[in-house]
Protein backbone atom coordinates (compact mmCIF):
# COMPACT_ATOMS: atom_id res chain seq x y z
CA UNK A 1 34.21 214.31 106.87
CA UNK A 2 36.08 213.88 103.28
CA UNK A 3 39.93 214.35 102.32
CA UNK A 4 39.60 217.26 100.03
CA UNK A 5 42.68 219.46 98.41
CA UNK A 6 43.26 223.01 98.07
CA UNK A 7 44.76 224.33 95.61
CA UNK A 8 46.79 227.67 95.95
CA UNK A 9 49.26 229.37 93.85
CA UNK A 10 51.37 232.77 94.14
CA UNK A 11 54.18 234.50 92.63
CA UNK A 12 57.28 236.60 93.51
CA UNK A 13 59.47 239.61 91.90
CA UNK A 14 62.90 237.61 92.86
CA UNK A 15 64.47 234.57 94.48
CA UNK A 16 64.80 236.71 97.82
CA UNK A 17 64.23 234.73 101.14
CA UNK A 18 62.11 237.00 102.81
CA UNK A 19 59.86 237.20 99.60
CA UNK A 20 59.20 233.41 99.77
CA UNK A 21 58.14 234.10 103.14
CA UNK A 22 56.22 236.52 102.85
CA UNK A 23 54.33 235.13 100.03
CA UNK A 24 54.21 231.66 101.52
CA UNK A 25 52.46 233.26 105.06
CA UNK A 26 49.99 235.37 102.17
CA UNK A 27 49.09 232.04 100.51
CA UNK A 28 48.92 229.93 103.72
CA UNK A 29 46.62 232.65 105.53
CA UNK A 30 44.20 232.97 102.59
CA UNK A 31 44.25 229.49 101.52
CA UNK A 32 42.97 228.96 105.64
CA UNK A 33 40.64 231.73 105.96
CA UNK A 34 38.79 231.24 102.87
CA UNK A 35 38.05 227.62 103.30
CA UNK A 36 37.38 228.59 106.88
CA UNK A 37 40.33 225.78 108.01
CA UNK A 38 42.17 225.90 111.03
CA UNK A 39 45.55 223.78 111.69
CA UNK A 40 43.57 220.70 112.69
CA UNK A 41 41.88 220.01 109.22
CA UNK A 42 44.84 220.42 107.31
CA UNK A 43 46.48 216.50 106.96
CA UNK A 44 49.74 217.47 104.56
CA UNK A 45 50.57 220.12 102.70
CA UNK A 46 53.06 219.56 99.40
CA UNK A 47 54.77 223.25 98.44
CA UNK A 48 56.62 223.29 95.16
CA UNK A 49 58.64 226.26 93.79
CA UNK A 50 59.26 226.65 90.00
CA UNK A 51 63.70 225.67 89.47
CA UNK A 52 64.70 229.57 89.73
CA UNK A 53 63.14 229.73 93.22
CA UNK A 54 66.16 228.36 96.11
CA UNK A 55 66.64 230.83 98.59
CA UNK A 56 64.66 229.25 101.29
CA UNK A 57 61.93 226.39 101.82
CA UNK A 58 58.14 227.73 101.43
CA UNK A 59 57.31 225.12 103.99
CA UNK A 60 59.17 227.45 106.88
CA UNK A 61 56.59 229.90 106.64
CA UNK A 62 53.65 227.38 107.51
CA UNK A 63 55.66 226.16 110.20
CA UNK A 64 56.34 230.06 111.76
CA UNK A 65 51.71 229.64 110.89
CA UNK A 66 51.83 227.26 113.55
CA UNK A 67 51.69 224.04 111.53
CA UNK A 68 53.88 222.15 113.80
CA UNK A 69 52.23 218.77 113.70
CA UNK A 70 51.37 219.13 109.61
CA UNK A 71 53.23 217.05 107.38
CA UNK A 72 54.93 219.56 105.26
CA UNK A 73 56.91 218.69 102.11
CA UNK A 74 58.40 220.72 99.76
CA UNK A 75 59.71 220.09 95.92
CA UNK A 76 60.62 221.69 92.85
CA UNK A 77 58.35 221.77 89.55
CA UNK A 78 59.43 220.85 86.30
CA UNK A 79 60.97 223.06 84.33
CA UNK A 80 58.83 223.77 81.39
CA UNK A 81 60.24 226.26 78.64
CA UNK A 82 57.82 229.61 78.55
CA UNK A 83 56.10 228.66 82.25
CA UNK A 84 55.34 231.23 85.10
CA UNK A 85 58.53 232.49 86.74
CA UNK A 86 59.09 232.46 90.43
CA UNK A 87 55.95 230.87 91.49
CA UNK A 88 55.39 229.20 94.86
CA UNK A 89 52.66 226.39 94.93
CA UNK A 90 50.64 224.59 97.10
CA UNK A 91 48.48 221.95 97.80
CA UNK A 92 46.75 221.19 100.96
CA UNK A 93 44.73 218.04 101.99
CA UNK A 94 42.54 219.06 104.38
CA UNK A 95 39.48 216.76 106.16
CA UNK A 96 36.33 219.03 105.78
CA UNK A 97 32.78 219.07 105.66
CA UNK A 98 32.62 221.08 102.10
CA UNK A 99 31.73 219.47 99.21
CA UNK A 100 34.90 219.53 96.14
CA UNK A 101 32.74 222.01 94.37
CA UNK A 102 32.78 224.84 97.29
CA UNK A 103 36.74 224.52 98.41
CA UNK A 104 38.00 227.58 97.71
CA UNK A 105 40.95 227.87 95.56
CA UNK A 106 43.59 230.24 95.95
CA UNK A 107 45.86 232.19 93.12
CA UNK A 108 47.54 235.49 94.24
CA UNK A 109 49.55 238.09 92.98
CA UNK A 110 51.04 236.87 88.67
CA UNK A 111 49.73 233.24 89.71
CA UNK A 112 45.98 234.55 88.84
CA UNK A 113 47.18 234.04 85.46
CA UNK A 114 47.35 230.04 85.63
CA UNK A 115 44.27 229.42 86.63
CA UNK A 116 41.80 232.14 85.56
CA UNK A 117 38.69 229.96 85.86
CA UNK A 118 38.93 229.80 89.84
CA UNK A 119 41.21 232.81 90.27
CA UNK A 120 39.61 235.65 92.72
């Protein structure tokens, strides 16, 4: 087995609590099923929200996934002039089998935009 990361990225129409959710469980879920993961590969998993996102902590939503025993932290990104609005991030380590250049990616909803070479 290896220590890999995930990637994963999504974005929301307003700093509305059940919207971070929402979007959090979409990311989470895909991120998992597409890298064929359950709970047990993942070792931490780092959420960060862009500054206009504060209604509630993406990291909730993994834990309502059943990521109980998953280190889960959660932080804000910079603040770069012109960036994405409202986007949610994550990265996942995970122990897996794959090799780096089959871990599957994840951007969703506006977040395609940031990273249209692995985008699907």
């Amino acid at each position: 087995m290896a220590v890999r990361a995930v990637r994963g990225a999504t974005q929301i129409d307003a700093d509305d609590r059940d919207q971070i959710l929402e979007a959090t469980t979409e990311l989470v879920a895909e991120v998992m099923a597409r890298n064929g993961l359950s709970t047990e590969d993942v070792i931490s998993v780092i959420f960060t929200v862009t500054p206009d996102l504060t209604a509630e902590f993406p990291a909730l939503a993994a834990r309502k996934l059943g990521f109980h025993e998953v280190p889960l932290l959660c932080a804000t990104e910079i603040g770069v002039p012109g960036s994405l609005p409202r986007v949610i991030r994550l990265m996942a380590h995970i122990d897996t089998d794959r090799p780096r250049s089959d871990v599957q990616h994840v951007y969703l909803r506006g977040a395609t935009a940031l990273r249209m070479d692995i985008a699907q």
